[in-house]
C-alpha atoms as a PDB file:
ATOM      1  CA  UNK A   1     111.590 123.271 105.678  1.00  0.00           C
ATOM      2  CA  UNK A   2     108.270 122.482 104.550  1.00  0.00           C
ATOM      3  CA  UNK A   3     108.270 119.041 104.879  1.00  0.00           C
ATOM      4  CA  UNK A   4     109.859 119.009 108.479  1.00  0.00           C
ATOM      5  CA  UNK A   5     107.058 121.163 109.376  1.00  0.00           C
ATOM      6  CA  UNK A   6     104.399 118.635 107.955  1.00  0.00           C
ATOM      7  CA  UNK A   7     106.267 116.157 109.788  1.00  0.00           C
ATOM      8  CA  UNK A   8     106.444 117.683 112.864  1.00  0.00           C
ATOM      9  CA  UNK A   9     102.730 118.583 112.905  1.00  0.00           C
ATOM     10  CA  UNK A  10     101.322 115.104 112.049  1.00  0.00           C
ATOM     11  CA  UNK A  11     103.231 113.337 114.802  1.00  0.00           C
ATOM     12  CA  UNK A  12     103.560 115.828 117.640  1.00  0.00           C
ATOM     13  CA  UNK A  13     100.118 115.091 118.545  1.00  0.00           C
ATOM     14  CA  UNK A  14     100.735 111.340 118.654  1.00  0.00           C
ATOM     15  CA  UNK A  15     103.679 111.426 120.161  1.00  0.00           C
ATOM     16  CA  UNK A  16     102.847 114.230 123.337  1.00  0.00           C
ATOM     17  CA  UNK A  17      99.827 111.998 124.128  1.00  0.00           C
ATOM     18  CA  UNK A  18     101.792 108.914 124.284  1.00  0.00           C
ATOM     19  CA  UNK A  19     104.443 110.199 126.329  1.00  0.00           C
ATOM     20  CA  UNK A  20     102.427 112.078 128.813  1.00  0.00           C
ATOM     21  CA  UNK A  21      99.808 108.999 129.488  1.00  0.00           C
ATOM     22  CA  UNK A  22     102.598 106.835 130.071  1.00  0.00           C
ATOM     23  CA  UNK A  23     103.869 108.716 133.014  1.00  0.00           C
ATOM     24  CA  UNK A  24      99.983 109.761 134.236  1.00  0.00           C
ATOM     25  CA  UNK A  25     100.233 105.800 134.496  1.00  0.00           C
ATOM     26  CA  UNK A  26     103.561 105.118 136.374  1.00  0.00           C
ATOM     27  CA  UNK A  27     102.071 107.921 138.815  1.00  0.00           C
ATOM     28  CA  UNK A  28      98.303 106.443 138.686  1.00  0.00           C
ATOM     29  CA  UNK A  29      99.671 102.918 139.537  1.00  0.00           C
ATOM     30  CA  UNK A  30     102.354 103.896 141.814  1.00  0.00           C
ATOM     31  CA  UNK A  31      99.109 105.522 144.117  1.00  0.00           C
ATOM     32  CA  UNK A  32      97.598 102.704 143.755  1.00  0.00           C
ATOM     33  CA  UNK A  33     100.112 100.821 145.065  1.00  0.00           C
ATOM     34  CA  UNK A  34     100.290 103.132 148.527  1.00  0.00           C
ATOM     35  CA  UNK A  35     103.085 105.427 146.935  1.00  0.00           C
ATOM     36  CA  UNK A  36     101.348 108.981 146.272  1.00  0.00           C
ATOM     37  CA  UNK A  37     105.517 110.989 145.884  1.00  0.00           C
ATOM     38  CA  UNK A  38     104.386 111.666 142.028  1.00  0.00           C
ATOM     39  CA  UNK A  39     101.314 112.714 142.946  1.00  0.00           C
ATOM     40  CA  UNK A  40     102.447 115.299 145.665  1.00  0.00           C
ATOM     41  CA  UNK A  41     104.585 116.689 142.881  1.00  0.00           C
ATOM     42  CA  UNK A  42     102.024 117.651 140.228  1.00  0.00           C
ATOM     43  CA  UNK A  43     102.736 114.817 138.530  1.00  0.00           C
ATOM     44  CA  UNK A  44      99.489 112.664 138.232  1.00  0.00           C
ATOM     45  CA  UNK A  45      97.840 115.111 135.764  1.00  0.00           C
ATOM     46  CA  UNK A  46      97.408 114.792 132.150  1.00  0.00           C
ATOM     47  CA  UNK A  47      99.027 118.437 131.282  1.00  0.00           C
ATOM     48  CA  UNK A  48     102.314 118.194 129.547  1.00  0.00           C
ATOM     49  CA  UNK A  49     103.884 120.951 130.891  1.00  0.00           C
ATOM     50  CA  UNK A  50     104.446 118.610 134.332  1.00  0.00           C
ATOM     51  CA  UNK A  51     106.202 116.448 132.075  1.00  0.00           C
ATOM     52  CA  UNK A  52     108.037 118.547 129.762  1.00  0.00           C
ATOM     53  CA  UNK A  53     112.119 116.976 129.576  1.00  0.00           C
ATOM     54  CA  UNK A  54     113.446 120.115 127.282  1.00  0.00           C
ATOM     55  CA  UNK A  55     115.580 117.685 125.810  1.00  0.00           C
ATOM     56  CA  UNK A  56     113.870 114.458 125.647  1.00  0.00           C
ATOM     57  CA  UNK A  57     110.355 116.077 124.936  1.00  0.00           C
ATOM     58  CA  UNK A  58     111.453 118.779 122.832  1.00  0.00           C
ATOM     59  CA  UNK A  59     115.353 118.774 120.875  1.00  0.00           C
ATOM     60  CA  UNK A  60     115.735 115.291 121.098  1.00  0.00           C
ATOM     61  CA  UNK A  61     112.088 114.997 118.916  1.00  0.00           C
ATOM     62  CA  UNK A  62     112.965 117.709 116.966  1.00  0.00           C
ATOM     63  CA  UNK A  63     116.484 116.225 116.035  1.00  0.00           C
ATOM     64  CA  UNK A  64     114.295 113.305 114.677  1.00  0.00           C
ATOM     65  CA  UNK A  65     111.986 115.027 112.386  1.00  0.00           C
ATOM     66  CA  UNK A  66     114.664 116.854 110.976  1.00  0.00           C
ATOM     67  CA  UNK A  67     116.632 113.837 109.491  1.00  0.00           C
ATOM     68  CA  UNK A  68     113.627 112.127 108.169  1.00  0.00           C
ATOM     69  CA  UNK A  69     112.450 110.039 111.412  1.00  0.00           C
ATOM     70  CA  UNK A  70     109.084 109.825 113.302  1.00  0.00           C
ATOM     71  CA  UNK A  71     109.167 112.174 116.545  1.00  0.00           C
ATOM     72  CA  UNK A  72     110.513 110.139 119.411  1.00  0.00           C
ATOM     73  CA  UNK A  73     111.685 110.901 122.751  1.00  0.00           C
ATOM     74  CA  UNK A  74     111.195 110.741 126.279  1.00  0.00           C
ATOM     75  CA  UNK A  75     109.210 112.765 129.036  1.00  0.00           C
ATOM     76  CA  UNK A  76     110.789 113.713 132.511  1.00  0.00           C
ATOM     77  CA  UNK A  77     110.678 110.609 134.498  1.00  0.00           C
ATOM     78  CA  UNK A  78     107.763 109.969 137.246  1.00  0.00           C
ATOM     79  CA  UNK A  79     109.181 109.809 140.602  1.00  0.00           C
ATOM     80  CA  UNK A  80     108.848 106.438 142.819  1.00  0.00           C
ATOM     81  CA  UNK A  81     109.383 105.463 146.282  1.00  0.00           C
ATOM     82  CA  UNK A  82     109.258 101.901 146.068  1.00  0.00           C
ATOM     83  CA  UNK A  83     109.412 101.791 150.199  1.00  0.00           C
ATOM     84  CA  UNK A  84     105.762 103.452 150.497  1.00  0.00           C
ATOM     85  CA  UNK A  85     104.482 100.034 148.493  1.00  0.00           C
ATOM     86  CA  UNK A  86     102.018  98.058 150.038  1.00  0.00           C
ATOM     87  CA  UNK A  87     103.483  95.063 148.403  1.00  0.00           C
ATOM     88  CA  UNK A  88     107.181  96.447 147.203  1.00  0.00           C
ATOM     89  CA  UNK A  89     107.706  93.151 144.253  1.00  0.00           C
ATOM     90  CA  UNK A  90     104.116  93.517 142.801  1.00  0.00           C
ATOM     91  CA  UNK A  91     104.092  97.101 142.826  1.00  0.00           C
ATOM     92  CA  UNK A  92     107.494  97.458 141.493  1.00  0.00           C
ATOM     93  CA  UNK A  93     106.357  95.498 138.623  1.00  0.00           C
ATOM     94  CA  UNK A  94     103.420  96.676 137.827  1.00  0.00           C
ATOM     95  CA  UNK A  95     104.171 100.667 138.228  1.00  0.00           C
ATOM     96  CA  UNK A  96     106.929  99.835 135.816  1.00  0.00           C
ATOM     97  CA  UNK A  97     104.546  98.243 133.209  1.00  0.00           C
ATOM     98  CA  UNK A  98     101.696 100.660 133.204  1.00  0.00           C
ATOM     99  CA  UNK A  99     103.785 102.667 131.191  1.00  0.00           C
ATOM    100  CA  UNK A 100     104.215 100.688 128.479  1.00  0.00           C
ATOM    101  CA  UNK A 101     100.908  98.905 129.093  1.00  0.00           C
ATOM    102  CA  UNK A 102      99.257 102.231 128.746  1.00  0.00           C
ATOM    103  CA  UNK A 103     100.971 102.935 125.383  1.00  0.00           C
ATOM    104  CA  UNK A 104     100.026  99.572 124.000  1.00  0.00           C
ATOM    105  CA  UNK A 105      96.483 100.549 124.932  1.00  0.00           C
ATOM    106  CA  UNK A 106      96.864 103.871 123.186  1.00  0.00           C
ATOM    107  CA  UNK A 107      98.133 102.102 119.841  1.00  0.00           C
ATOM    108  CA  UNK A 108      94.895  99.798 119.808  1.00  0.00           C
ATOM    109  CA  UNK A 109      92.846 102.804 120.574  1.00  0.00           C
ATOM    110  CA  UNK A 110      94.302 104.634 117.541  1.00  0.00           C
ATOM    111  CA  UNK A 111      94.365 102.403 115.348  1.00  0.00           C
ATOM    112  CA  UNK A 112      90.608 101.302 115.583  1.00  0.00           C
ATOM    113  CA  UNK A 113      89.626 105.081 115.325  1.00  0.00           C
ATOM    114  CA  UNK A 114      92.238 105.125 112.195  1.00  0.00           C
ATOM    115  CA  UNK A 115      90.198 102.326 110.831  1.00  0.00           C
ATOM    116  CA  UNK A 116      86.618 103.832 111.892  1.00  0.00           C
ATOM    117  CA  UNK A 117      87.951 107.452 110.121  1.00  0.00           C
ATOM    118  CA  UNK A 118      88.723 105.889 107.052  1.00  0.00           C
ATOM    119  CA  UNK A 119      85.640 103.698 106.293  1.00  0.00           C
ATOM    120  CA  UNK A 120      83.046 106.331 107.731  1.00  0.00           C
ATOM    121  CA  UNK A 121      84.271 110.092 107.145  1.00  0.00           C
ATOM    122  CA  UNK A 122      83.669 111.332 103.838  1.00  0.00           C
ATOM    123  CA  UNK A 123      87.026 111.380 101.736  1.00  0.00           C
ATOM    124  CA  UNK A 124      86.397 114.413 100.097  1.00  0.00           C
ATOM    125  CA  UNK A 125      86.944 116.149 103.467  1.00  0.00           C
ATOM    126  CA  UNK A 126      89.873 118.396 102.901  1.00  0.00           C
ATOM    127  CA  UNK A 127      91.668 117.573 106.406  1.00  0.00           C
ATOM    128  CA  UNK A 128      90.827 113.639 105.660  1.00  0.00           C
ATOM    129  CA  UNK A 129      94.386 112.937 105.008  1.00  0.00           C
ATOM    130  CA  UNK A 130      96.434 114.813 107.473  1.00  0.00           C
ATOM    131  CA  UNK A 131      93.685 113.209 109.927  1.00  0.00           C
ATOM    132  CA  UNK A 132      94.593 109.745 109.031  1.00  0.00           C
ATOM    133  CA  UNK A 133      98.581 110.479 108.851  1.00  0.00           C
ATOM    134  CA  UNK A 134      98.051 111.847 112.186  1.00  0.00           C
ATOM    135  CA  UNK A 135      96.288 108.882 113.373  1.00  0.00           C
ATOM    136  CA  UNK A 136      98.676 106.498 111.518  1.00  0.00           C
ATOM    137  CA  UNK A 137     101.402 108.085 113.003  1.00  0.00           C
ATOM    138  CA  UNK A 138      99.892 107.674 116.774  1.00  0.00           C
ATOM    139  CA  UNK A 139      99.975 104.617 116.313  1.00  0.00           C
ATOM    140  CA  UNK A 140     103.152 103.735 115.417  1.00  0.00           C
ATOM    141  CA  UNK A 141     104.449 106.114 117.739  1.00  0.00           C
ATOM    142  CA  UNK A 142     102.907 104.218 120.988  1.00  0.00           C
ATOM    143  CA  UNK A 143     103.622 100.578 119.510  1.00  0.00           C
ATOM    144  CA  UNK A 144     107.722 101.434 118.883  1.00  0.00           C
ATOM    145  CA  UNK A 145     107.252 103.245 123.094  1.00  0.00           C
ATOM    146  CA  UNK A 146     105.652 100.352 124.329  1.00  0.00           C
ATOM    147  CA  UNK A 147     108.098  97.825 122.595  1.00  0.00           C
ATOM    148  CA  UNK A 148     111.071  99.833 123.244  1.00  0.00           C
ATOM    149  CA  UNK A 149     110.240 100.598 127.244  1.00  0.00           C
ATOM    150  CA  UNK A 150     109.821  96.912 127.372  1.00  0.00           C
ATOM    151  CA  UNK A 151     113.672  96.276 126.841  1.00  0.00           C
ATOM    152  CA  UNK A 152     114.905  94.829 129.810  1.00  0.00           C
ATOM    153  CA  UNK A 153     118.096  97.521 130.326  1.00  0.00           C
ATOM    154  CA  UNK A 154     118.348 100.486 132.710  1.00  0.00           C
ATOM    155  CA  UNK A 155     116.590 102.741 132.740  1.00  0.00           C
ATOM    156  CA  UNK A 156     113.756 101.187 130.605  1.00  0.00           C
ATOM    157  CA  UNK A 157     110.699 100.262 132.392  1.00  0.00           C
ATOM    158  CA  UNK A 158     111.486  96.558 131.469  1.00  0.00           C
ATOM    159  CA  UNK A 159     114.733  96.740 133.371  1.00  0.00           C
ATOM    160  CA  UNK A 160     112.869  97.331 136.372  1.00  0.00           C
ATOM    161  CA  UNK A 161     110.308  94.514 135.720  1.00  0.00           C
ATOM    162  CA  UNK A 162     112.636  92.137 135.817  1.00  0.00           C
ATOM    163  CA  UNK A 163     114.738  93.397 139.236  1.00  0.00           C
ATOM    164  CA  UNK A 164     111.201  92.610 140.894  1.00  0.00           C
ATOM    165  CA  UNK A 165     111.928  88.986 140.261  1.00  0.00           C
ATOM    166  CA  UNK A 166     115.239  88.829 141.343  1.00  0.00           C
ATOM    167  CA  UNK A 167     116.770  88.212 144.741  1.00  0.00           C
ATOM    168  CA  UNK A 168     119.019  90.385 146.445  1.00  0.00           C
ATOM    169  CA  UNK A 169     122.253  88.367 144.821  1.00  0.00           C
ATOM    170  CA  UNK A 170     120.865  88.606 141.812  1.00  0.00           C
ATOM    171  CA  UNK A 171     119.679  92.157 142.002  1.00  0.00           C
ATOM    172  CA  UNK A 172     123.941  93.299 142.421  1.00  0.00           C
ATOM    173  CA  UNK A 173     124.580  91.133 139.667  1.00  0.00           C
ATOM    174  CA  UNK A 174     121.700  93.592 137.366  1.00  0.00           C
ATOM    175  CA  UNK A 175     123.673  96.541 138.476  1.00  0.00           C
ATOM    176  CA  UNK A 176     126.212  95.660 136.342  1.00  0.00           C
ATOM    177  CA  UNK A 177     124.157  95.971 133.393  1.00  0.00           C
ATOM    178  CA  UNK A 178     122.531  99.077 134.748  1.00  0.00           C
ATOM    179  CA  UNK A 179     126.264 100.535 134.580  1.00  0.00           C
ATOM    180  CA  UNK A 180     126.408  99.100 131.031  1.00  0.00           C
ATOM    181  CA  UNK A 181     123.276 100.936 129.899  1.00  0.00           C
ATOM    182  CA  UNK A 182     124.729 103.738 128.167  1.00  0.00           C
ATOM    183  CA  UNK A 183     127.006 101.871 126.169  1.00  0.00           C
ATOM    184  CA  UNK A 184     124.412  99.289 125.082  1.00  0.00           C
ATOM    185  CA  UNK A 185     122.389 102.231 123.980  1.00  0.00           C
ATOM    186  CA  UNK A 186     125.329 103.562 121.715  1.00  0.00           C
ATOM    187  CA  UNK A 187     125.344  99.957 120.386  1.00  0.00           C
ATOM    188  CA  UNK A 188     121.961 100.524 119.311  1.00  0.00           C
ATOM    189  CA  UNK A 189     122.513 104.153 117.754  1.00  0.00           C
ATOM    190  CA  UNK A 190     125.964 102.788 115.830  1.00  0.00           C
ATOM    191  CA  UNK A 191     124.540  99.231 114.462  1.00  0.00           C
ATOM    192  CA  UNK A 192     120.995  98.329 112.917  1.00  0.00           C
ATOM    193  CA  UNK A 193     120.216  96.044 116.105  1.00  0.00           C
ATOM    194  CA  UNK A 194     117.537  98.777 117.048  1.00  0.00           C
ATOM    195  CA  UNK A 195     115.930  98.314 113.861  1.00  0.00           C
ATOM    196  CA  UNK A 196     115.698  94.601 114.521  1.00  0.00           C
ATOM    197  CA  UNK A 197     114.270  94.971 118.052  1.00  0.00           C
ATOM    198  CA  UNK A 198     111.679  97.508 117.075  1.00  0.00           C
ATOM    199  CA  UNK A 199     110.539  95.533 114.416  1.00  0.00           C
ATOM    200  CA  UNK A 200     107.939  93.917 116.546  1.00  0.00           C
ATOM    201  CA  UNK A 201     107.099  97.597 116.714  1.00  0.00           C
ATOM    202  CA  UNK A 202     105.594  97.958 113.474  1.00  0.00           C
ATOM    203  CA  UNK A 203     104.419  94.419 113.037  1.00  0.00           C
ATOM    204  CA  UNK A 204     101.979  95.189 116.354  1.00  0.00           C
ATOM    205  CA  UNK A 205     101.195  98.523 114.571  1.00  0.00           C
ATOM    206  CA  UNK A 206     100.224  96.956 110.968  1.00  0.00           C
ATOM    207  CA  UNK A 207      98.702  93.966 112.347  1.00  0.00           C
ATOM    208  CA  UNK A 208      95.882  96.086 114.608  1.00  0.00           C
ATOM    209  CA  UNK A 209      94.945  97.834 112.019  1.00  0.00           C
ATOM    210  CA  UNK A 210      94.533  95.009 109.872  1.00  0.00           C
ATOM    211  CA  UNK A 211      92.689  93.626 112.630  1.00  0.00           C
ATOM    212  CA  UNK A 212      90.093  96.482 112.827  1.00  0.00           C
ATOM    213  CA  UNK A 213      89.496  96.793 109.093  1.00  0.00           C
ATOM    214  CA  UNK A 214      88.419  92.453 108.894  1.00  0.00           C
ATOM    215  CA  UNK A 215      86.096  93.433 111.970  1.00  0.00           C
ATOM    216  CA  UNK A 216      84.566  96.662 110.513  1.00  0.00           C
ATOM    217  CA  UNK A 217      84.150  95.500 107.064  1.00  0.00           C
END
């Protein structure tokens, strides 16, 4: 029980802030884009309660610390009417990417102040390790979001990315893997494929920090 606890506590903090700035950003860009639904609803704001999912945010997170896994999970989705756009194809895409975009941010954010903790705070400070687990664990956490809402199948962020490239025809033809979604998920859950597609993931994770510590040295 101890060690779920540690868990828990050094990546909750990663994990809430990733989740919550990625759907500050769908509502930030979707205003910026004419659509201001999400922010009428309380939902451009950084506090997490607007974006609890008590499954997705909570259990589901919870679930994953227990059997030995990083926290991971999902906030409650930002609401979009694509038909307030001022351009409906560019907005589309680009609401859908901040998301993502913003998490990718977040992982080279932590992972330079991983990299600044560790060279310049004293290592005798008793909460010097937790610090950089915490840290460490930020940034994997936004990396494996980013490169997992970039997965082009419903209801992913990348899914929609792509439908603002497609015509009309093509658009029906999509909704057939929309309807598949679920079962390509289970695929994922059942099989090691996920492991293979989040790999990327950790390479982006291990590779920024490697970054920082050449340019700080």
């Amino acid at each position: 029980m101890n060690e779920i606890i540690t868990r828990f506590a050094i990546g909750a903090p990663g994990f809430l802030v990733a989740i919550v700035f990625h759907e500050w950003s769908h509502a930030f860009m979707a205003k910026r884009f004419g659509d201001n639904t999400a922010e009428g609803l309380g939902r451009l704001t950084l506090n997490p309660v607007a974006h609890l999912d008590i499954f997705g945010t909570i259990i589901f997170p919870l679930i994953c610390v227990f059997f030995g896994s990083t926290p991971f999970g999902w906030a409650k989705p930002v609401p979009i009417n694509a038909a307030r756009f001022k351009k409906v194809r560019p907005g589309i895409f680009w609401v859908s990417f901040a998301g993502p975009m913003m998490n990718l941010f977040l992982g080279t954010f932590f992972s330079f102040i991983l990299v600044m903790t560790y060279k310049y705070l004293s290592h005798d400070l008793s909460l010097f390790e937790p610090l950089l687990k915490i840290l460490q664990s930020a940034v994997v956490i936004n990396f494996i979001l980013a490169v997992f809402n970039l997965i082009p199948i419903p209801p992913l962020d990348g899914s929609q990315m792509v439908t603002s490239f497609l015509s009309y025809e093509g658009m029906k033809r999509y909704e057939v893997v929309a309807r598949l979604g679920p079962f390509i998920f289970l695929i994922f859950l059942l099989t090691n494929i996920g492991e293979y597609i989040l790999r990327p993931a950790m390479w982006m994770s291990n590779g920024m920090i490697q970054m920082f510590s050449f340019l700080l040295t």
